[in-house]
PDB file of N, CA and C in Angstrom:
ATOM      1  N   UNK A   1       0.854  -1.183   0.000  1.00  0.00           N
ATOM      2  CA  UNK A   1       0.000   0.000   0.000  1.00  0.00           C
ATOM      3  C   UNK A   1       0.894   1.238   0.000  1.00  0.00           C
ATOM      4  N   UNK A   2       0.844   2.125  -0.786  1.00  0.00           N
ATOM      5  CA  UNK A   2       1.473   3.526  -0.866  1.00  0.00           C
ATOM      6  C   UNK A   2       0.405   4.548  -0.041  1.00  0.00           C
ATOM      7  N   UNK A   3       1.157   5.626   0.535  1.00  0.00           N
ATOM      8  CA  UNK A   3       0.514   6.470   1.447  1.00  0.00           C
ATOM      9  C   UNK A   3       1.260   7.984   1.116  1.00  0.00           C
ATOM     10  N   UNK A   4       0.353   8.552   1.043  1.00  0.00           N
ATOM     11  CA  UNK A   4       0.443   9.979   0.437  1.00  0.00           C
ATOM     12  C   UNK A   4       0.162  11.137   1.762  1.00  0.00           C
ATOM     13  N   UNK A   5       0.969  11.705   2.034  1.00  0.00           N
ATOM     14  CA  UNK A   5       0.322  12.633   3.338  1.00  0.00           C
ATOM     15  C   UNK A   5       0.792  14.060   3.019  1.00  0.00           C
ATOM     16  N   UNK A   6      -0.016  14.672   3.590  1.00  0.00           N
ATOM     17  CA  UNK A   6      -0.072  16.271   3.400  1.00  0.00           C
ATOM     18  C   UNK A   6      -0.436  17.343   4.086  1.00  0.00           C
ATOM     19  N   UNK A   7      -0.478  18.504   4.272  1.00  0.00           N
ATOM     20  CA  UNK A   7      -1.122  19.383   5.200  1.00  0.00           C
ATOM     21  C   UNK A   7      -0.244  20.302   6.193  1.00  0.00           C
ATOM     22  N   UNK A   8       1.357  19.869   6.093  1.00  0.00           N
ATOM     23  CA  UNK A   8       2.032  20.613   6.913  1.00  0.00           C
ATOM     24  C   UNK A   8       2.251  21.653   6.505  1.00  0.00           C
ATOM     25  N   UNK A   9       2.880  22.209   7.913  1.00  0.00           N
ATOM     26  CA  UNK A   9       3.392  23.840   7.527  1.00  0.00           C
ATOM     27  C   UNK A   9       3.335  24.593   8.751  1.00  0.00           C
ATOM     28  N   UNK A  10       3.571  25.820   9.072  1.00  0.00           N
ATOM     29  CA  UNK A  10       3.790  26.116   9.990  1.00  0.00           C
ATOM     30  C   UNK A  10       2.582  27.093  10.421  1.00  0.00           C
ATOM     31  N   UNK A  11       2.598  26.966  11.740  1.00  0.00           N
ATOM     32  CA  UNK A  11       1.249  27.714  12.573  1.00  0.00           C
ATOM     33  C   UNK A  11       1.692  28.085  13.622  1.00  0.00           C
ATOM     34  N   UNK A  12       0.702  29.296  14.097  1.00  0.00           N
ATOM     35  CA  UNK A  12       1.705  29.848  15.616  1.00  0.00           C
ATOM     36  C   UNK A  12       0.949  29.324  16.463  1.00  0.00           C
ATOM     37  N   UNK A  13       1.577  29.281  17.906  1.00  0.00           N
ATOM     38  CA  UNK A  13       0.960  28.145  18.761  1.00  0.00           C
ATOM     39  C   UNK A  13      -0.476  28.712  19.148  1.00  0.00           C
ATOM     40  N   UNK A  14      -1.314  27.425  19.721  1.00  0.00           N
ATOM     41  CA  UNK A  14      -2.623  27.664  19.555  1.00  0.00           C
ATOM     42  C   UNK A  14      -3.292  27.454  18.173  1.00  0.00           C
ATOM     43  N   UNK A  15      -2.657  27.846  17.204  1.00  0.00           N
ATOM     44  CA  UNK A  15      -3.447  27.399  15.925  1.00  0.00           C
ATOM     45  C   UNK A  15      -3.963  26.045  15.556  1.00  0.00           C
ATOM     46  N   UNK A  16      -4.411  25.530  14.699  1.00  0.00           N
ATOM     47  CA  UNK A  16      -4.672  24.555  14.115  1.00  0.00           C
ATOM     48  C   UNK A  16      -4.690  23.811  12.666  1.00  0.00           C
ATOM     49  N   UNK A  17      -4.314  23.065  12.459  1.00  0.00           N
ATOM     50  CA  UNK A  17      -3.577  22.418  11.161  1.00  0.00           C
ATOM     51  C   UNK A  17      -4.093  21.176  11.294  1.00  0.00           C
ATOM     52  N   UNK A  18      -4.817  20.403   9.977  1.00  0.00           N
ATOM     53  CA  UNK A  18      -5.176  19.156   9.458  1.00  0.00           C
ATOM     54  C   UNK A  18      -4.058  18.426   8.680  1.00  0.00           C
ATOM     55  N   UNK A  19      -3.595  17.309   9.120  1.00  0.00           N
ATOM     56  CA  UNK A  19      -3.101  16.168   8.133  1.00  0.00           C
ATOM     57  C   UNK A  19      -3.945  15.584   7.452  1.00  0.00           C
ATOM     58  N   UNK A  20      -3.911  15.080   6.513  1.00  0.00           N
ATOM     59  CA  UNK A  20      -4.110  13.926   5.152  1.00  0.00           C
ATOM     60  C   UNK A  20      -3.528  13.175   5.133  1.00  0.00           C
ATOM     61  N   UNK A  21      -4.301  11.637   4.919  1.00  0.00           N
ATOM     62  CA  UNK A  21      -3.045  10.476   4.439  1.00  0.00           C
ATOM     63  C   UNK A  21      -3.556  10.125   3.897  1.00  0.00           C
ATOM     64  N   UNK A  22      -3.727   9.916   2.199  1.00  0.00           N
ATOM     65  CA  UNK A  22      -5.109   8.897   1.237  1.00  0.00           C
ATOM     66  C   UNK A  22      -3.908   8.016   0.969  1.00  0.00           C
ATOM     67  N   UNK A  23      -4.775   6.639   1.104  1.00  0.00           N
ATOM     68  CA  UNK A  23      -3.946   5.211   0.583  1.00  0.00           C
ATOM     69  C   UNK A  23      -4.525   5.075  -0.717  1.00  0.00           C
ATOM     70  N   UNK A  24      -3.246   4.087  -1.424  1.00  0.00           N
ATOM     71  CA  UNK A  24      -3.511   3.680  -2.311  1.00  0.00           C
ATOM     72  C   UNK A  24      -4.428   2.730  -2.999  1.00  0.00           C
ATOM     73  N   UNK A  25      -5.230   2.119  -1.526  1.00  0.00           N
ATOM     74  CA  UNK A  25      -6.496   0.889  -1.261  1.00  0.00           C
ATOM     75  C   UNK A  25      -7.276   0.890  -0.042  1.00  0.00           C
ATOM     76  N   UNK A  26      -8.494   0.396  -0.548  1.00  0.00           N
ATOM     77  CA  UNK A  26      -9.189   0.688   0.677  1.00  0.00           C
ATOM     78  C   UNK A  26      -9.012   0.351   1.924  1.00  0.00           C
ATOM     79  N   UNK A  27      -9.124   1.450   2.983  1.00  0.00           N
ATOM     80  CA  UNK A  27      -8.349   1.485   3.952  1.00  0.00           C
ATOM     81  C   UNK A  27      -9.244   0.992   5.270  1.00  0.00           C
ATOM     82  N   UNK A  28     -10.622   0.315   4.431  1.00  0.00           N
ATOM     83  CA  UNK A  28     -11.432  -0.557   5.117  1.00  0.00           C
ATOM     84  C   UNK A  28     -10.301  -2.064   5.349  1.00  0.00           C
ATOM     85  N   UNK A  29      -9.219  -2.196   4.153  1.00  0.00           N
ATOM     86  CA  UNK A  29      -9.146  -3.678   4.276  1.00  0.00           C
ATOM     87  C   UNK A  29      -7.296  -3.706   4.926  1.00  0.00           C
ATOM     88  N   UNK A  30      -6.904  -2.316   5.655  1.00  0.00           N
ATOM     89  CA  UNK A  30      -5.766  -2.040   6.242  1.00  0.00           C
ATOM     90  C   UNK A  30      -6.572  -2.188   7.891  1.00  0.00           C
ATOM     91  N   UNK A  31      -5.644  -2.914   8.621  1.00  0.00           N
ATOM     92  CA  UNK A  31      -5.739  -3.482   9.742  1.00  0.00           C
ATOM     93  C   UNK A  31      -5.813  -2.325  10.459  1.00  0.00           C
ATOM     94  N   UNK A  32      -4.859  -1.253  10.372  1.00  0.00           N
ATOM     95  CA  UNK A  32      -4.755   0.225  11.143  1.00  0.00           C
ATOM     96  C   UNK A  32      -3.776   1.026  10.363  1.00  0.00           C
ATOM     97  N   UNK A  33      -4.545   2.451  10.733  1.00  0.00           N
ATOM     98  CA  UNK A  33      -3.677   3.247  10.295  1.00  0.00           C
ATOM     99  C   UNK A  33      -3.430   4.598  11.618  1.00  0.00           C
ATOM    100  N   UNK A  34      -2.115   5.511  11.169  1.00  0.00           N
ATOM    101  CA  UNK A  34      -1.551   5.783  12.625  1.00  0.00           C
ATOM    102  C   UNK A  34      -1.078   7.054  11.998  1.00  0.00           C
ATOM    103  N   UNK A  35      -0.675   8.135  12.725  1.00  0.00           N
ATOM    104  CA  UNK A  35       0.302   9.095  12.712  1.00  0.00           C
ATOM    105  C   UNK A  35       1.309   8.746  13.722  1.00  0.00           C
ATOM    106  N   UNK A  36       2.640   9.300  13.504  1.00  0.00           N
ATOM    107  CA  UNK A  36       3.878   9.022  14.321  1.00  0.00           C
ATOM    108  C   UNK A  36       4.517  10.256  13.825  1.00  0.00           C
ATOM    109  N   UNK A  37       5.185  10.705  14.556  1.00  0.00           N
ATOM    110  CA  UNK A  37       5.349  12.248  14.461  1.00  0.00           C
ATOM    111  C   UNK A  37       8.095  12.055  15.243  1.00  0.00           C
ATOM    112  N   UNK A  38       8.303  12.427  14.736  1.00  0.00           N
ATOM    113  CA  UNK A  38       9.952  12.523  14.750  1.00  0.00           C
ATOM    114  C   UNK A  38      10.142  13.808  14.661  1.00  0.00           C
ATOM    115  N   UNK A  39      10.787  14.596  15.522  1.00  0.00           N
ATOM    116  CA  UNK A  39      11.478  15.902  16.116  1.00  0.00           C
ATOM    117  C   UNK A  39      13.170  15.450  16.250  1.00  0.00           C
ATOM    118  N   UNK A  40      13.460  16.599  15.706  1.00  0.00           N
ATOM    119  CA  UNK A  40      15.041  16.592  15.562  1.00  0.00           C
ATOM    120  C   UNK A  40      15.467  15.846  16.954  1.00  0.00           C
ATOM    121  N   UNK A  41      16.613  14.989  16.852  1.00  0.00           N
ATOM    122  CA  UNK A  41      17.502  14.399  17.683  1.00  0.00           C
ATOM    123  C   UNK A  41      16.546  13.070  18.562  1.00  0.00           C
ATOM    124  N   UNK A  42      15.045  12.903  18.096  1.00  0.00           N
ATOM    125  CA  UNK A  42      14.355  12.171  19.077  1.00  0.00           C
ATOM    126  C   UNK A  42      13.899  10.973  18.374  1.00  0.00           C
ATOM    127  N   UNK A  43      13.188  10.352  19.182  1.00  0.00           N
ATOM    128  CA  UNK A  43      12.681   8.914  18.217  1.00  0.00           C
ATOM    129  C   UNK A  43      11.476   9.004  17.745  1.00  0.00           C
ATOM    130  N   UNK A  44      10.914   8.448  16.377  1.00  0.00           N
ATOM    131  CA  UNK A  44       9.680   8.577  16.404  1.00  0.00           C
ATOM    132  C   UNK A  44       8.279   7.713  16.720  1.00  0.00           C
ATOM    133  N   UNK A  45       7.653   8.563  17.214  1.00  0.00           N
ATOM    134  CA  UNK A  45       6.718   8.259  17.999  1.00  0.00           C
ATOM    135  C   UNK A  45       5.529   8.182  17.541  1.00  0.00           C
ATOM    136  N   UNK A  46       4.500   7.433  18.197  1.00  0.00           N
ATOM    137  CA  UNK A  46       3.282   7.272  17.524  1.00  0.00           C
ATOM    138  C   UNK A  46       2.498   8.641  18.330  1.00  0.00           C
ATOM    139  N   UNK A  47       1.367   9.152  17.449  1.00  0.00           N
ATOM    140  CA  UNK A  47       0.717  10.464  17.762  1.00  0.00           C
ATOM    141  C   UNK A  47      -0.878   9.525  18.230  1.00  0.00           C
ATOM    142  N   UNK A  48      -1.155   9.414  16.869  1.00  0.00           N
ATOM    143  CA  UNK A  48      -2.739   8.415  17.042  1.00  0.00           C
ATOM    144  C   UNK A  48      -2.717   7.245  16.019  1.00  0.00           C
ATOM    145  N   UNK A  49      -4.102   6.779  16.284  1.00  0.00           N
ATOM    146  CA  UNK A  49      -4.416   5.197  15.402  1.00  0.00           C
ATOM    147  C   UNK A  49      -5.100   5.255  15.566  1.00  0.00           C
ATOM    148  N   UNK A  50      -5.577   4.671  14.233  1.00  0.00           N
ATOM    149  CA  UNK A  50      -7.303   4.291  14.082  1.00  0.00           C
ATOM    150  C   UNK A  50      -7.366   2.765  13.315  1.00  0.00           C
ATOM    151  N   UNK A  51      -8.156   2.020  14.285  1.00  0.00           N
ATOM    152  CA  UNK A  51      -8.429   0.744  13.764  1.00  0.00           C
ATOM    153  C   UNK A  51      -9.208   0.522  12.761  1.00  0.00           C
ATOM    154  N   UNK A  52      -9.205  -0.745  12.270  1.00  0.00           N
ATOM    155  CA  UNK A  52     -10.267  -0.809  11.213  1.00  0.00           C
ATOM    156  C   UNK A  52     -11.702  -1.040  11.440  1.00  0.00           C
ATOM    157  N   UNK A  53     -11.938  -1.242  12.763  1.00  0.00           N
ATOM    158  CA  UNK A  53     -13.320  -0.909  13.551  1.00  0.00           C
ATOM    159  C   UNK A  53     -13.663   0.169  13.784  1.00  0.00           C
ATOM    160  N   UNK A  54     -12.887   1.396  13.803  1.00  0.00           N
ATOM    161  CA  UNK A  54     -12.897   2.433  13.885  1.00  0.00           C
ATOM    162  C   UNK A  54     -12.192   2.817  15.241  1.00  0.00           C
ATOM    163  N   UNK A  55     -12.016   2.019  15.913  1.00  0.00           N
ATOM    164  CA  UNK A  55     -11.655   2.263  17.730  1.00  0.00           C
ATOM    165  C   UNK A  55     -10.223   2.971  17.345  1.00  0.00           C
ATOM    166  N   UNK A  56     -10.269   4.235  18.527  1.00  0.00           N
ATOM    167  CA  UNK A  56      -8.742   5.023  18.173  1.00  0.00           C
ATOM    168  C   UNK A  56      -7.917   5.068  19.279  1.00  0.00           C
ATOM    169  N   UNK A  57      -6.749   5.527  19.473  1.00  0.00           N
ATOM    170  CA  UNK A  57      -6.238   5.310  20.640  1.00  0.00           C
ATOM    171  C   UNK A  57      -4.924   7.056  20.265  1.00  0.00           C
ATOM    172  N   UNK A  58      -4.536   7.381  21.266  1.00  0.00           N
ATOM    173  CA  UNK A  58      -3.860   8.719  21.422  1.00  0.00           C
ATOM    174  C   UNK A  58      -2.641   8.565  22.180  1.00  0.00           C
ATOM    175  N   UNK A  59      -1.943   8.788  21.882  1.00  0.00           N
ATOM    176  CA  UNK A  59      -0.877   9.720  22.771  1.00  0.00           C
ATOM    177  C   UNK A  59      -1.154  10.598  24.295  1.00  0.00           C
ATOM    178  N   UNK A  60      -0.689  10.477  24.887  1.00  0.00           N
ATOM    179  CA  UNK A  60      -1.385  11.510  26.267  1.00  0.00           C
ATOM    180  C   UNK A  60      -0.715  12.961  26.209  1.00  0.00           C
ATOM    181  N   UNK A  61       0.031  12.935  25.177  1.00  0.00           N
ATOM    182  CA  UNK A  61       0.429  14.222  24.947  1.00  0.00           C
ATOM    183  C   UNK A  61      -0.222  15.472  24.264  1.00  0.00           C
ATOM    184  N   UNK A  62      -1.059  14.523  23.343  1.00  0.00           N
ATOM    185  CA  UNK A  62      -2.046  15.165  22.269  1.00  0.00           C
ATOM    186  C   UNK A  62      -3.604  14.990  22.593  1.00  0.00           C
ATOM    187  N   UNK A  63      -3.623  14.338  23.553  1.00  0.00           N
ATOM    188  CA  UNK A  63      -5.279  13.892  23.983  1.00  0.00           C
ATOM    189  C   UNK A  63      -5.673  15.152  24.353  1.00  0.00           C
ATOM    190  N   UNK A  64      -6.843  15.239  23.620  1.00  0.00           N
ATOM    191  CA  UNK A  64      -8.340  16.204  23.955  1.00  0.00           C
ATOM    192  C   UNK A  64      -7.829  17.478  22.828  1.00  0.00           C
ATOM    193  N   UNK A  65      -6.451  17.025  21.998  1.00  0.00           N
ATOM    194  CA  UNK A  65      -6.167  18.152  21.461  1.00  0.00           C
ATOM    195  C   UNK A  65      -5.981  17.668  19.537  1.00  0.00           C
ATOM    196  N   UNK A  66      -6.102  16.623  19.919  1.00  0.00           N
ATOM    197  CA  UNK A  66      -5.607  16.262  18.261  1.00  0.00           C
ATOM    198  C   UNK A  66      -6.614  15.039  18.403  1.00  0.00           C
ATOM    199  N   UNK A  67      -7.571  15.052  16.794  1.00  0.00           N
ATOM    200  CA  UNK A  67      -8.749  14.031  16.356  1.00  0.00           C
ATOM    201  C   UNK A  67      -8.029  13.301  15.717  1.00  0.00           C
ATOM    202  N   UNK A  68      -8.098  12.016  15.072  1.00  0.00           N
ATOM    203  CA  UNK A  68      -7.573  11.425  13.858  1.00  0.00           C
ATOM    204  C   UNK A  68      -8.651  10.811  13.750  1.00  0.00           C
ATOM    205  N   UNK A  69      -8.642  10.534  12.325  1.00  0.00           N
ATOM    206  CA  UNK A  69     -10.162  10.050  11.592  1.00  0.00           C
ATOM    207  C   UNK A  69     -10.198   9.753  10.492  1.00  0.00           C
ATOM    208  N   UNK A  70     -11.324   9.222   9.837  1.00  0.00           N
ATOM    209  CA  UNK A  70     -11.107   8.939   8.289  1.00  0.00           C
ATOM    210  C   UNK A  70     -12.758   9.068   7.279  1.00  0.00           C
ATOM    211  N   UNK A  71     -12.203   8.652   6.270  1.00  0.00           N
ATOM    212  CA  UNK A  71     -12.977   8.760   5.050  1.00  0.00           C
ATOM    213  C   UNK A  71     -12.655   7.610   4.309  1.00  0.00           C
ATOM    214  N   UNK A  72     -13.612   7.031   4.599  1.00  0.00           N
ATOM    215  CA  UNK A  72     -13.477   5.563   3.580  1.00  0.00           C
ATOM    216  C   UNK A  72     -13.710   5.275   2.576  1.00  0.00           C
ATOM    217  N   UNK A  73     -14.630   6.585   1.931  1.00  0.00           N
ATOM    218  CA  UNK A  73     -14.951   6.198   0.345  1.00  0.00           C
ATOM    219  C   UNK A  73     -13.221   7.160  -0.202  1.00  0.00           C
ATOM    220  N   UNK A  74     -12.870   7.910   0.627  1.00  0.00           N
ATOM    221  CA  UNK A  74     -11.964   8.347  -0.590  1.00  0.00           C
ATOM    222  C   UNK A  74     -10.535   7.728   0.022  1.00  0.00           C
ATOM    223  N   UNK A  75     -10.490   7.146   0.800  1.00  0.00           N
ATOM    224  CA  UNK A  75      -9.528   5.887   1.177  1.00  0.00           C
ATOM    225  C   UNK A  75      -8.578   7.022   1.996  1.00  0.00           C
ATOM    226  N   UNK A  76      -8.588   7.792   3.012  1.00  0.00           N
ATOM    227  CA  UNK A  76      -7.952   9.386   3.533  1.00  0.00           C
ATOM    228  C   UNK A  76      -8.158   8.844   4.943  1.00  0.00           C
ATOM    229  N   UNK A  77      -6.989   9.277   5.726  1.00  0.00           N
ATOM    230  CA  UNK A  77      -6.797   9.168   7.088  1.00  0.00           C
ATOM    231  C   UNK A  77      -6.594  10.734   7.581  1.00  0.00           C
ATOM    232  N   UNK A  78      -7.220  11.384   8.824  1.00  0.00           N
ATOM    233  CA  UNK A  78      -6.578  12.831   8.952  1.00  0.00           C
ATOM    234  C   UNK A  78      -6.615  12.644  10.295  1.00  0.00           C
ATOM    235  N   UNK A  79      -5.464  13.584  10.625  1.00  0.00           N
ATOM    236  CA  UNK A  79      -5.451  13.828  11.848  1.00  0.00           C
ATOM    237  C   UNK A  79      -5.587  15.836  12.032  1.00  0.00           C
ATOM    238  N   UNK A  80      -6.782  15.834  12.986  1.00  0.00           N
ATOM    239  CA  UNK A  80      -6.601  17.154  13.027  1.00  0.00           C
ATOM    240  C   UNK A  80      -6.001  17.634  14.740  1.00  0.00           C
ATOM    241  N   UNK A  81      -5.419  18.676  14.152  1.00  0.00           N
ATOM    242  CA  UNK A  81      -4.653  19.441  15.261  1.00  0.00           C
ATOM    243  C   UNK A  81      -4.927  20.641  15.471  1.00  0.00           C
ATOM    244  N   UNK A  82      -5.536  20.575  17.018  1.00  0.00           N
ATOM    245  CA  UNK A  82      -5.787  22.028  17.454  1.00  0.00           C
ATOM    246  C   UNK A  82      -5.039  22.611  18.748  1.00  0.00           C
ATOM    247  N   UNK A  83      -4.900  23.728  18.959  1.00  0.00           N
ATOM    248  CA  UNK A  83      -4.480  24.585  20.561  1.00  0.00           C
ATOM    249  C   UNK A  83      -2.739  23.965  20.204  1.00  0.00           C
ATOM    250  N   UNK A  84      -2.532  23.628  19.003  1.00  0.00           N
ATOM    251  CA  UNK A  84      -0.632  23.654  18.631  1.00  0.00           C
ATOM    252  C   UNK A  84       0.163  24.312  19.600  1.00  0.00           C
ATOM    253  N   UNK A  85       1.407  23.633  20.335  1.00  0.00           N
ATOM    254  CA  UNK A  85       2.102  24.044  21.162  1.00  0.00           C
ATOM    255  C   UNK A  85       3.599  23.892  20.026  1.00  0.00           C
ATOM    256  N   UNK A  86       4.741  24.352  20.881  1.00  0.00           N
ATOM    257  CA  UNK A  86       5.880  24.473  20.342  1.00  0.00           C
ATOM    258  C   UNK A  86       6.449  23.031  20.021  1.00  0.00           C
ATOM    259  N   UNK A  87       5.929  22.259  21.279  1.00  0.00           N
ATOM    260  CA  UNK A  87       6.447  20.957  21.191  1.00  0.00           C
ATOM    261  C   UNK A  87       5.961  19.617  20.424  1.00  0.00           C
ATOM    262  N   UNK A  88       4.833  20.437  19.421  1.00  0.00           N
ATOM    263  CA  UNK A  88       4.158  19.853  18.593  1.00  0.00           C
ATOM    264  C   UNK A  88       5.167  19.708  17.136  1.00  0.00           C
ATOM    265  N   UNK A  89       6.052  20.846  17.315  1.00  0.00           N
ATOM    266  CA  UNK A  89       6.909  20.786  15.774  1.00  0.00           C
ATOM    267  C   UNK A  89       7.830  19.450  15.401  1.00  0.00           C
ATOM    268  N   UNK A  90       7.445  18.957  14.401  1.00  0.00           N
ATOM    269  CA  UNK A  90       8.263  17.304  14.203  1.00  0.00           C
ATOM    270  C   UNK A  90       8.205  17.361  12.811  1.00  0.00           C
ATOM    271  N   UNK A  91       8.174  15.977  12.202  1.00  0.00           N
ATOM    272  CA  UNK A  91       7.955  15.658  10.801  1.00  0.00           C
ATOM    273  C   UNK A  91       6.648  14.405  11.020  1.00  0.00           C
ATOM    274  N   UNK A  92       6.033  14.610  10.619  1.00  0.00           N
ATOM    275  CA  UNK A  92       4.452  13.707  11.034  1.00  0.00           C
ATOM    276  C   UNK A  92       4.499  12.565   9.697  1.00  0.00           C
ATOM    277  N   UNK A  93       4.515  11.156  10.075  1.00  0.00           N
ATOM    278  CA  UNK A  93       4.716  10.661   9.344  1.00  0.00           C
ATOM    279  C   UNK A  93       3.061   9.557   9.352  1.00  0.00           C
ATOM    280  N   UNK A  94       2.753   9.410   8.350  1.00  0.00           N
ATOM    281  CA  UNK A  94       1.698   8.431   8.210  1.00  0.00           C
ATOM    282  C   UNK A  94       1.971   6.697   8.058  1.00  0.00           C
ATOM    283  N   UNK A  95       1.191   6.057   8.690  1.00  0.00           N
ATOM    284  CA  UNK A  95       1.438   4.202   8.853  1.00  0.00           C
ATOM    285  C   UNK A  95       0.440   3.950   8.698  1.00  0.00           C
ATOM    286  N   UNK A  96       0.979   2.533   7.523  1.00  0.00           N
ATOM    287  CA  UNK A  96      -0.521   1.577   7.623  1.00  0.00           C
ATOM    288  C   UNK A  96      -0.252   0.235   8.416  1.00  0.00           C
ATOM    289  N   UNK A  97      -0.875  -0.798   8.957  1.00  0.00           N
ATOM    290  CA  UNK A  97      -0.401  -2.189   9.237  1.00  0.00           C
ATOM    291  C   UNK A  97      -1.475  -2.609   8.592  1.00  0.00           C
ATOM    292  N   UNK A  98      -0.362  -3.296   7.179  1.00  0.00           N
ATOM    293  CA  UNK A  98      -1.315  -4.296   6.237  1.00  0.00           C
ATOM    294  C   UNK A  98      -0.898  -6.041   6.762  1.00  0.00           C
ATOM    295  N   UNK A  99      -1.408  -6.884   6.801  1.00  0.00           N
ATOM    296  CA  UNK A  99      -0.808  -8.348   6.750  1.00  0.00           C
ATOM    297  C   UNK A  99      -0.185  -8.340   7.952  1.00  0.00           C
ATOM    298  N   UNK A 100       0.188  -7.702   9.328  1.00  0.00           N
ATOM    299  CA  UNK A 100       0.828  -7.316   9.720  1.00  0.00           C
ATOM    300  C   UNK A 100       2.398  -6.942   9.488  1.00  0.00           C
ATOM    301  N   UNK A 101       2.381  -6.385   8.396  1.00  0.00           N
ATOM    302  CA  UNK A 101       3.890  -5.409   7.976  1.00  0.00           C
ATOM    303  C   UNK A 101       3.797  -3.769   7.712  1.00  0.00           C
ATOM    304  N   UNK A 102       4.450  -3.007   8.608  1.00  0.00           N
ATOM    305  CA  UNK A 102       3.889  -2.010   8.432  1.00  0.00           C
ATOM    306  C   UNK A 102       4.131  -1.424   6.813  1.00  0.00           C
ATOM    307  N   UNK A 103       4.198  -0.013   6.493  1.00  0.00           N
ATOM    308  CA  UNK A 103       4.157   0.582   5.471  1.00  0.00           C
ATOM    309  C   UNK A 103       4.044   2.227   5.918  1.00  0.00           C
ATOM    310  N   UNK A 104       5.082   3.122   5.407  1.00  0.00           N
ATOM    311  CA  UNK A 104       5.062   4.098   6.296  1.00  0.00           C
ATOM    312  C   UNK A 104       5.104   4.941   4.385  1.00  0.00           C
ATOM    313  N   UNK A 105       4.739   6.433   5.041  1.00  0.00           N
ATOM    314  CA  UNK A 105       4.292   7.510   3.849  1.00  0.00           C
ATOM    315  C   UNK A 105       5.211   8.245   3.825  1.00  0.00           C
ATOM    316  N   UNK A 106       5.529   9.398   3.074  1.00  0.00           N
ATOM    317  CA  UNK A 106       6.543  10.231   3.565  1.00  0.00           C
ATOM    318  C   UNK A 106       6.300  11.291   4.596  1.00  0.00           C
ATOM    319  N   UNK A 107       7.340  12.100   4.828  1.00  0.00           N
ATOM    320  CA  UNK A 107       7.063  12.788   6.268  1.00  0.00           C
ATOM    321  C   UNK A 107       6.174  13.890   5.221  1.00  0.00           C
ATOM    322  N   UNK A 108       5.692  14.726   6.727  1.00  0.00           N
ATOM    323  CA  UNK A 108       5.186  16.413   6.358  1.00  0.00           C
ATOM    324  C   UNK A 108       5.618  17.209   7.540  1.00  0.00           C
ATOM    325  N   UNK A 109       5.961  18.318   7.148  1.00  0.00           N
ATOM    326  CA  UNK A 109       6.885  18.643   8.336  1.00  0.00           C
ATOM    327  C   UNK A 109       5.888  20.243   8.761  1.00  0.00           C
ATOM    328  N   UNK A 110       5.360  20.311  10.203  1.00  0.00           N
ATOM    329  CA  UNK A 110       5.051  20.466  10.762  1.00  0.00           C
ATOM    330  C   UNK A 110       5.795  21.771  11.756  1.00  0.00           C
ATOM    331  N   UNK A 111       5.683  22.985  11.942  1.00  0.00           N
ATOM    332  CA  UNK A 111       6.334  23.517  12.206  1.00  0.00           C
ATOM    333  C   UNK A 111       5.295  24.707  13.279  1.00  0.00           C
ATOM    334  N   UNK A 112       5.549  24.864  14.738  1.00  0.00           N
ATOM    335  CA  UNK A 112       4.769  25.791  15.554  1.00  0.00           C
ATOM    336  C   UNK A 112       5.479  26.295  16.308  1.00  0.00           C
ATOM    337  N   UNK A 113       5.388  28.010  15.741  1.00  0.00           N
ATOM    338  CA  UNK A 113       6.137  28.947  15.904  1.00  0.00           C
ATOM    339  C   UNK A 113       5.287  30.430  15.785  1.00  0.00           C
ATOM    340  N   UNK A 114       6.309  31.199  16.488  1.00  0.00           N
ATOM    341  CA  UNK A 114       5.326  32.733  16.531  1.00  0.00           C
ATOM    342  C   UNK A 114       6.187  33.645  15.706  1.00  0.00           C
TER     343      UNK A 114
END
């Protein structure tokens, strides 16, 4: 599965910014899909996931502040981001787990600043 993601850029904190991830197949028949987010010098980390039941799970860093969600007819994963802090700035990368092997998208780089 190929994964296409989009939406970065920079916002001053407090703002809000939507990711995109449309797969290349329906993302009814991908086990889960995830944001994972990498900041200079750190490891990267998972942000959110969304199962293929729909059940999601968060980060406690981003909880009550960032949705992730989808659209199944146009095969699109988003994560939206609101009340952006400084420590939100990374490169946000999109995952699928097909078969169980993952499959990762390219980054979008993400930047919150005044």
């Amino acid at each position: 599965v190929q994964l296409q993601a989009s939406g970065g850029g920079l916002v001053q904190p407090g703002g809000s910014l939507t990711l995109s991830c449309a797969a290349s197949r329906n993302i009814f028949t991908i086990d889960a899909m995830s944001w994972y987010r990498q900041a200079p010098g750190k490891e990267r980390d998972l942000v959110a996931s969304i199962g293929r039941g729909g059940n999601t799970i968060y980060a406690e860093s981003v909880k009550g502040r960032f949705t992730i969600s989808r659209d199944i007819a146009k095969n699109t994963v988003y994560l939206q981001m609101n009340s952006l802090k400084a420590e939100d700035t990374a490169v946000y990368y999109c995952n699928a787990i097909l078969f169980q092997s993952p499959y990762w998208g390219q980054g979008t780089q993400v930047t919150v600043s005044s």
